[in-house]
C-alpha atoms as a PDB file:
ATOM      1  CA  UNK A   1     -29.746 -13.165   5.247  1.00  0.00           C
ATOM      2  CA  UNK A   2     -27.700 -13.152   1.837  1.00  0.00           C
ATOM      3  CA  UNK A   3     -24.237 -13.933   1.477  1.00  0.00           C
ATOM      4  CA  UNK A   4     -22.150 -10.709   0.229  1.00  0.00           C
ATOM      5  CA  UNK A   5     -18.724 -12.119   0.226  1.00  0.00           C
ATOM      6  CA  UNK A   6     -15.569 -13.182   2.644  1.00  0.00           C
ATOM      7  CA  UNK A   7     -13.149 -10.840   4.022  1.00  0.00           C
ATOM      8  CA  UNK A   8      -9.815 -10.894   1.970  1.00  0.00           C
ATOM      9  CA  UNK A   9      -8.222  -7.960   3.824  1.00  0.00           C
ATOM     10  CA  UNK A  10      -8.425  -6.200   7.094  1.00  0.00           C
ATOM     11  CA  UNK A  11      -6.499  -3.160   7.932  1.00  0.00           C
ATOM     12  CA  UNK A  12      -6.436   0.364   9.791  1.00  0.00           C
ATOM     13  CA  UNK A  13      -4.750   4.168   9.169  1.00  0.00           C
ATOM     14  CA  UNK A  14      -2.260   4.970  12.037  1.00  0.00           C
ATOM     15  CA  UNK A  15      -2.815   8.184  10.777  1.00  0.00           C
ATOM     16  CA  UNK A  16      -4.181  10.521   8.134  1.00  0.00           C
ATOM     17  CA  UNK A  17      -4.063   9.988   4.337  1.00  0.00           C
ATOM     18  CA  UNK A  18      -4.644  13.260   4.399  1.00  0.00           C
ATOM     19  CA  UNK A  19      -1.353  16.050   4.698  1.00  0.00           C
ATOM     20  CA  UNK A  20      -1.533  19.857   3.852  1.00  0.00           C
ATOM     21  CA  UNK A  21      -3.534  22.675   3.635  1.00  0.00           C
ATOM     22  CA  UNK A  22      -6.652  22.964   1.477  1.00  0.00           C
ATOM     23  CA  UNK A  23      -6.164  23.436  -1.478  1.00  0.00           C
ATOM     24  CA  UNK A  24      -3.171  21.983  -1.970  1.00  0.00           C
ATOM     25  CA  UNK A  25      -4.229  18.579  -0.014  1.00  0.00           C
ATOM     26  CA  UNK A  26      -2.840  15.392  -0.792  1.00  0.00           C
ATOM     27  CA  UNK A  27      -3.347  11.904  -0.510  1.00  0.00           C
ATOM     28  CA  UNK A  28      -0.746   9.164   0.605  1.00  0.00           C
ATOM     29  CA  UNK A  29      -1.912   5.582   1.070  1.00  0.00           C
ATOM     30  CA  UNK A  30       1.595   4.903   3.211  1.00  0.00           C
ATOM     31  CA  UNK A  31      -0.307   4.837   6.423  1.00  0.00           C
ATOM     32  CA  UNK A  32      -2.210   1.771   6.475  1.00  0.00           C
ATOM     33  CA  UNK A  33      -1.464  -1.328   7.632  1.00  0.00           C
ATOM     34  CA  UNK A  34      -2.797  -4.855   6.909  1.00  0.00           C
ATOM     35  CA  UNK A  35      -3.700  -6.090  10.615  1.00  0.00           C
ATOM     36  CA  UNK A  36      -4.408 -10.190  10.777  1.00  0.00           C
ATOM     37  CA  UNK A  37      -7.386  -8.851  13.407  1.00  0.00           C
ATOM     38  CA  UNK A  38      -9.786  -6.348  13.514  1.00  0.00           C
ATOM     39  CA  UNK A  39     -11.748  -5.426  17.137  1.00  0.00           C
ATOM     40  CA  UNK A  40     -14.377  -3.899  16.061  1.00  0.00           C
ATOM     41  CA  UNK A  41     -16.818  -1.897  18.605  1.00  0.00           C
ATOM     42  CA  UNK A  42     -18.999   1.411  18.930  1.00  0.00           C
ATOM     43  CA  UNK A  43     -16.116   3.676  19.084  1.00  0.00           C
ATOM     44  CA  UNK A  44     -14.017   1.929  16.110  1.00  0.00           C
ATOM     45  CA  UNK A  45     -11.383   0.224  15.551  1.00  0.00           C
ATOM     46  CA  UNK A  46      -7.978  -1.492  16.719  1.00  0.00           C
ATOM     47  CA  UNK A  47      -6.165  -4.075  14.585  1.00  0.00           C
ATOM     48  CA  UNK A  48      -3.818  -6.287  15.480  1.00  0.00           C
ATOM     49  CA  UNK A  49      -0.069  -6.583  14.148  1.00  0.00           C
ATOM     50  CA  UNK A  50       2.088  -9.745  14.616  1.00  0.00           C
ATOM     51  CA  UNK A  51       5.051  -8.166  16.114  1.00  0.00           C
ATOM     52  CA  UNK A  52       3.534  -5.030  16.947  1.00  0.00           C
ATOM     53  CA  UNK A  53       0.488  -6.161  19.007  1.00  0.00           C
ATOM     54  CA  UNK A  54      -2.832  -4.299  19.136  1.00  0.00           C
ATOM     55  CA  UNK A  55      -3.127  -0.816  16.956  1.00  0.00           C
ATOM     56  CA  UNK A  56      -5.646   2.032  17.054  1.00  0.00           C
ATOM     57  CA  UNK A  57      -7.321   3.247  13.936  1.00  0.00           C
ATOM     58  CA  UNK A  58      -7.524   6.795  13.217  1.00  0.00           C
ATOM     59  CA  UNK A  59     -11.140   6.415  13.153  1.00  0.00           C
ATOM     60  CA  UNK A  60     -11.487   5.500  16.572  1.00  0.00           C
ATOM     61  CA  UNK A  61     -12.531   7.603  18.918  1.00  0.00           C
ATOM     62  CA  UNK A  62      -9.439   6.725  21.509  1.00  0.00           C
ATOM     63  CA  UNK A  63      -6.729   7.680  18.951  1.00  0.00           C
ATOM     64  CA  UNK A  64      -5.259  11.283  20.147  1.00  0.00           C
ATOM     65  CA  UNK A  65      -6.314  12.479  16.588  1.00  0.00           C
ATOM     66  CA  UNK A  66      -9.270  10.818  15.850  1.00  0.00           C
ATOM     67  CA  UNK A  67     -11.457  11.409  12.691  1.00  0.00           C
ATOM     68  CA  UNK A  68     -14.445  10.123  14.424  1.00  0.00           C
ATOM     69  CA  UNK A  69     -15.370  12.282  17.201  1.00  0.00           C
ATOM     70  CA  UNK A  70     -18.943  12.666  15.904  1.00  0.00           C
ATOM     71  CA  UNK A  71     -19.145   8.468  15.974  1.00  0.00           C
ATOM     72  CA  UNK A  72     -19.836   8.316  12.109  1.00  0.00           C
ATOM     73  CA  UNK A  73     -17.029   7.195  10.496  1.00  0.00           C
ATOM     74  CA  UNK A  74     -15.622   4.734  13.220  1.00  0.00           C
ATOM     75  CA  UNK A  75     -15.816   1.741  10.712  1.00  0.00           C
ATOM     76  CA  UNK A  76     -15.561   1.326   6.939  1.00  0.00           C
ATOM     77  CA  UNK A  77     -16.337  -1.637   4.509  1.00  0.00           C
ATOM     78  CA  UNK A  78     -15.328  -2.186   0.958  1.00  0.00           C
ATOM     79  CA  UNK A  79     -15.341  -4.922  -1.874  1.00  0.00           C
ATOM     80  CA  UNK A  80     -13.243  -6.445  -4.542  1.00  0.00           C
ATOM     81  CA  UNK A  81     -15.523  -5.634  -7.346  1.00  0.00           C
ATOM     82  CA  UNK A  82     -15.667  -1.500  -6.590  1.00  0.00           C
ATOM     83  CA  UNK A  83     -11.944  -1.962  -6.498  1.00  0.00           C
ATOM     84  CA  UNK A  84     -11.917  -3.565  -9.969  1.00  0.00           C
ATOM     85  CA  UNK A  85     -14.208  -0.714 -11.091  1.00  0.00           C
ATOM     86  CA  UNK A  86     -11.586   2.078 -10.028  1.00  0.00           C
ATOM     87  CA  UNK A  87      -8.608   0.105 -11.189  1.00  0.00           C
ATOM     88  CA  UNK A  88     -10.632  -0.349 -14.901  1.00  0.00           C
ATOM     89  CA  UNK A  89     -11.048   3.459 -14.788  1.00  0.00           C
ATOM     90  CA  UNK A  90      -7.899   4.980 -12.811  1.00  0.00           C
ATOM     91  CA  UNK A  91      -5.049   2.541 -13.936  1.00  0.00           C
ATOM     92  CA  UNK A  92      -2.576   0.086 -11.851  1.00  0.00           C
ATOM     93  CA  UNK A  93      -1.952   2.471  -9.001  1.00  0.00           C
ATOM     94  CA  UNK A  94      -4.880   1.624  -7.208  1.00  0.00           C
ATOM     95  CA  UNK A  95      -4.134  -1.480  -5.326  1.00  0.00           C
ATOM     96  CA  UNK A  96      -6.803  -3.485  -3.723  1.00  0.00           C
ATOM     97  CA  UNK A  97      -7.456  -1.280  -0.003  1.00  0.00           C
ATOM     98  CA  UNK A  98      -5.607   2.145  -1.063  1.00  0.00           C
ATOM     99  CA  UNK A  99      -8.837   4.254  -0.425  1.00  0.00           C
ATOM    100  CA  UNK A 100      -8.515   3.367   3.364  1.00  0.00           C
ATOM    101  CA  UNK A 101     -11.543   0.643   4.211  1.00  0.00           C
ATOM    102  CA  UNK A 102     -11.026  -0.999   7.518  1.00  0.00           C
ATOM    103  CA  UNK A 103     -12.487  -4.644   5.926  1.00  0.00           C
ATOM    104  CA  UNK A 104     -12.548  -5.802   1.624  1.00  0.00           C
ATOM    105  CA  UNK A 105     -14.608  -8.097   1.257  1.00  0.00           C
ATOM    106  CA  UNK A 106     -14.474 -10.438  -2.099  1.00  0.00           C
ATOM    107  CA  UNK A 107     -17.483  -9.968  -3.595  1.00  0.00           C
ATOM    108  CA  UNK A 108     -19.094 -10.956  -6.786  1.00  0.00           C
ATOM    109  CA  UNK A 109     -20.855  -7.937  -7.918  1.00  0.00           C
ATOM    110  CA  UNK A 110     -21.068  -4.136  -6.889  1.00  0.00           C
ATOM    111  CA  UNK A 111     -22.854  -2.394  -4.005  1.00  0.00           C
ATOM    112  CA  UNK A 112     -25.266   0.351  -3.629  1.00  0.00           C
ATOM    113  CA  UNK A 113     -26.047   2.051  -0.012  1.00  0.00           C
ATOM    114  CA  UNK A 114     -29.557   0.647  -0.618  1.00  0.00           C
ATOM    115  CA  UNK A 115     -28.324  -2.973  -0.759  1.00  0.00           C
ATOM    116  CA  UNK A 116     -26.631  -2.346   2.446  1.00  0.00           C
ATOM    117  CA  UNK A 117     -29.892  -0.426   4.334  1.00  0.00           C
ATOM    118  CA  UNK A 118     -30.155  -2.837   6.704  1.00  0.00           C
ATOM    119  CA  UNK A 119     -27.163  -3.811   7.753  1.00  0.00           C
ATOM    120  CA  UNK A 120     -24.603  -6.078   7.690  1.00  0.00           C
ATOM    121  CA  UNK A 121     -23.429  -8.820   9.704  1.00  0.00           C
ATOM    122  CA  UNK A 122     -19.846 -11.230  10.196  1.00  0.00           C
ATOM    123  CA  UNK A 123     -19.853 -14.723  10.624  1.00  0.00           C
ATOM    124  CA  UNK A 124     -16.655 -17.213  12.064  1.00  0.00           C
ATOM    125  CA  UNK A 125     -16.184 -20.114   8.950  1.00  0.00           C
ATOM    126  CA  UNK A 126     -17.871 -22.457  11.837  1.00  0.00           C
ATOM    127  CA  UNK A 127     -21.022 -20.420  10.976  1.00  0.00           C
ATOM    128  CA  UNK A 128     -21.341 -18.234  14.531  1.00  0.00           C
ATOM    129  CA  UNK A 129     -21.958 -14.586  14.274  1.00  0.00           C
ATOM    130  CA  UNK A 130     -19.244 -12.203  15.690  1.00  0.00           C
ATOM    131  CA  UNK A 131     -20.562  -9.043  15.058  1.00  0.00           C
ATOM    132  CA  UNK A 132     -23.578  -7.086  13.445  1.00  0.00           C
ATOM    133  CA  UNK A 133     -22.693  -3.579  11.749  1.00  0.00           C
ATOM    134  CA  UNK A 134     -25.139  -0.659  11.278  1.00  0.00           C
ATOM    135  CA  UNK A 135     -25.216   0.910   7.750  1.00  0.00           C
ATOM    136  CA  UNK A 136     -23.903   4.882   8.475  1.00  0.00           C
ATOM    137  CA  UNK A 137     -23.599   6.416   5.152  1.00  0.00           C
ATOM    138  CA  UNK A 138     -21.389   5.895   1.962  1.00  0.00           C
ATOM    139  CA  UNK A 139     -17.653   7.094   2.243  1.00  0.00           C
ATOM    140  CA  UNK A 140     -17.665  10.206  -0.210  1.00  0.00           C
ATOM    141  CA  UNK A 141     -15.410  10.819  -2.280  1.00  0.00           C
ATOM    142  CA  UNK A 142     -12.651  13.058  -1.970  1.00  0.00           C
ATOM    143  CA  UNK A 143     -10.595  15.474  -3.820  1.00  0.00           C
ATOM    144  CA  UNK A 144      -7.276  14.422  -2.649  1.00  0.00           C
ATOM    145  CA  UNK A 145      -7.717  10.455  -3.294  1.00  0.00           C
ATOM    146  CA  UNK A 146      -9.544  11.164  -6.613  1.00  0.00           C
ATOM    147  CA  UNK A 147      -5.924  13.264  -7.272  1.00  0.00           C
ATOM    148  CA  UNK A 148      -3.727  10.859  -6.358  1.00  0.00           C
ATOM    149  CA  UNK A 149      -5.834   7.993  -8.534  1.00  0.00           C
ATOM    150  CA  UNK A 150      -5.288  10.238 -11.441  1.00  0.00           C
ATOM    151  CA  UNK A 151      -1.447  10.254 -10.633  1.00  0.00           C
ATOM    152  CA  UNK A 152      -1.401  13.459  -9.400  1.00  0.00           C
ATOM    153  CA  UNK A 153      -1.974  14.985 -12.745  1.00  0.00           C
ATOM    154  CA  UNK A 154      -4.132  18.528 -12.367  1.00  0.00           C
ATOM    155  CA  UNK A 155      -7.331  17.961 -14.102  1.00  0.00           C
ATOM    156  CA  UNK A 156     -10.094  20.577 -15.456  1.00  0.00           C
ATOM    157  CA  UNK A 157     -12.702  21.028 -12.675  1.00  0.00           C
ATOM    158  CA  UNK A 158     -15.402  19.142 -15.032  1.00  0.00           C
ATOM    159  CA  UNK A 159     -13.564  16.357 -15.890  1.00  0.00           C
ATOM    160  CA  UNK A 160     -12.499  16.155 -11.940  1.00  0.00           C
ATOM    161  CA  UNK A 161     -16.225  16.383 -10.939  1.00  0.00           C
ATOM    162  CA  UNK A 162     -16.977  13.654 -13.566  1.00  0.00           C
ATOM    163  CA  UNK A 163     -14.519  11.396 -11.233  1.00  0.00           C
ATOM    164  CA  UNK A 164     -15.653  12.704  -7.743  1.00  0.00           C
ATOM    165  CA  UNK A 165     -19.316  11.678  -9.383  1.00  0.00           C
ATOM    166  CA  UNK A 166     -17.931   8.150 -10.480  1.00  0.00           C
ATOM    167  CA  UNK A 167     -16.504   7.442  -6.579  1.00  0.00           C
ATOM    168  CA  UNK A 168     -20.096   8.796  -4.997  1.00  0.00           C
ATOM    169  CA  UNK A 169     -22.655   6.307  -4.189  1.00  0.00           C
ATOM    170  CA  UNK A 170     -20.487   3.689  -1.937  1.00  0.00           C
ATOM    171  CA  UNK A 171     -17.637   3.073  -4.651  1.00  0.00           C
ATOM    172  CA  UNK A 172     -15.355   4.219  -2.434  1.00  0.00           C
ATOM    173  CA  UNK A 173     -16.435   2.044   0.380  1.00  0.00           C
ATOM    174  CA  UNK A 174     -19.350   2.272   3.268  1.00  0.00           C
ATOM    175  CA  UNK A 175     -19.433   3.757   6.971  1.00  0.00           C
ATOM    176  CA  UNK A 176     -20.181   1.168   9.357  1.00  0.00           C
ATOM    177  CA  UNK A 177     -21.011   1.478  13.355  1.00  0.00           C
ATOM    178  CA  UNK A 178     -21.100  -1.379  15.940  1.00  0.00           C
ATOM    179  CA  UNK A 179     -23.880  -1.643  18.788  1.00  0.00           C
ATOM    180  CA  UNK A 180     -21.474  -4.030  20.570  1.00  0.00           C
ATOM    181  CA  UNK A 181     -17.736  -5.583  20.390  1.00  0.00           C
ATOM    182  CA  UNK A 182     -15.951  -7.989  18.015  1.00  0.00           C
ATOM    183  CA  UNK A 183     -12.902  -9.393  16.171  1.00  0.00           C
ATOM    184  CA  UNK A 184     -13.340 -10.315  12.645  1.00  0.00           C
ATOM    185  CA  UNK A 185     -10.205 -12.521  10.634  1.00  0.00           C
ATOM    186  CA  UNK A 186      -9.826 -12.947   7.025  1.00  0.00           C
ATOM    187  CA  UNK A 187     -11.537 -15.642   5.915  1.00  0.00           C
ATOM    188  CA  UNK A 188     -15.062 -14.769   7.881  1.00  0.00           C
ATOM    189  CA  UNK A 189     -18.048 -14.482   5.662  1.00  0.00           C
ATOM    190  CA  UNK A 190     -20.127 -11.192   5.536  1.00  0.00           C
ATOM    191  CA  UNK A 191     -24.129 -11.228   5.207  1.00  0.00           C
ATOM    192  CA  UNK A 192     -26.508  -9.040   4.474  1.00  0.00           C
ATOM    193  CA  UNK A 193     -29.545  -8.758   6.755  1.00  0.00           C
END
């Protein structure tokens, strides 16, 4: 196994980033929430709140409007280095975790899906695994987020697709599922297997 990184921020959507009717769709970061735990299992995830206790994730299958009822999208991993990308190409607004990811990992370099084929898996800083994740599929872009990123300026529908085409391929983050159940914490290290 190769060391990727160590988790720097866990968090979950109480509910879509999503509002409004296609076309006019738009995206509002506003509900996520940095969580100090994640429990991570086969139908998502909850994180948990000091002061607010344990919180379900849009993307699990138990919230009352779940985004995951086809169980591919439950759980969703990003890093510190795709973030650096978008902020070098869409400006200050996008702050470390505004696409959504459930866990960032800081990371030294960029990630493909290919890098990730085999999965991933979380260890405690005492070195004992918590939890092994399943490589899904890249989070795809979106027209929404890519509008917000630009500010909410309308764009020409090339120079749009040359920004959906810049998020493709994992930048915006990487769908995860879980055989079994876990917590994860800041701090705990993320491998590759």
């Amino acid at each position: 196994m190769d060391s990727i990184g160590t988790i720097t921020l866990l968090q979950i959507q109480r509910s879509t980033l999503k509002t409004g009717e296609k076309p006019q769709r738009v995206y509002d970061p506003a509900p996520l929430l940095r969580v100090t735990q994640l429990a991570l299992g086969p139908d998502g995830a909850f994180g948990f709140a000091p002061g607010q206790g344990w919180i379900v994730d849009i993307h699990h299958r138990a919230h009352p409007d779940s985004k995951n009822l086809d169980g591919q999208n439950g759980i969703s991993l990003g890093f510190t280095t795709h973030y650096g990308a978008m902020r070098d190409r869409f400006g200050s607004r996008i702050a470390l975790g505004c696409a959504g990811e459930n866990i960032i990992v800081e990371a030294t370099r960029q990630f493909a899906i290919t890098d990730l084929e085999a999965g991933v898996a979380i260890f405690a800083p005492d070195g004992s695994q918590r939890l092994r994740l399943t490589l899904l599929d890249v989070a795809h872009p979106c027209r929404p987020f890519t509008g917000w990123a630009l500010g909410g300026v309308m764009v020409e529908r090339d120079v749009l697709k040359a920004h959906l085409q810049f998020l493709e391929g994992g930048m915006r983050g990487f769908l995860l599922g879980a055989d079994a159940t876990g917590v994860v914490l800041v701090g705990d290290r993320v491998m590759v297997l």
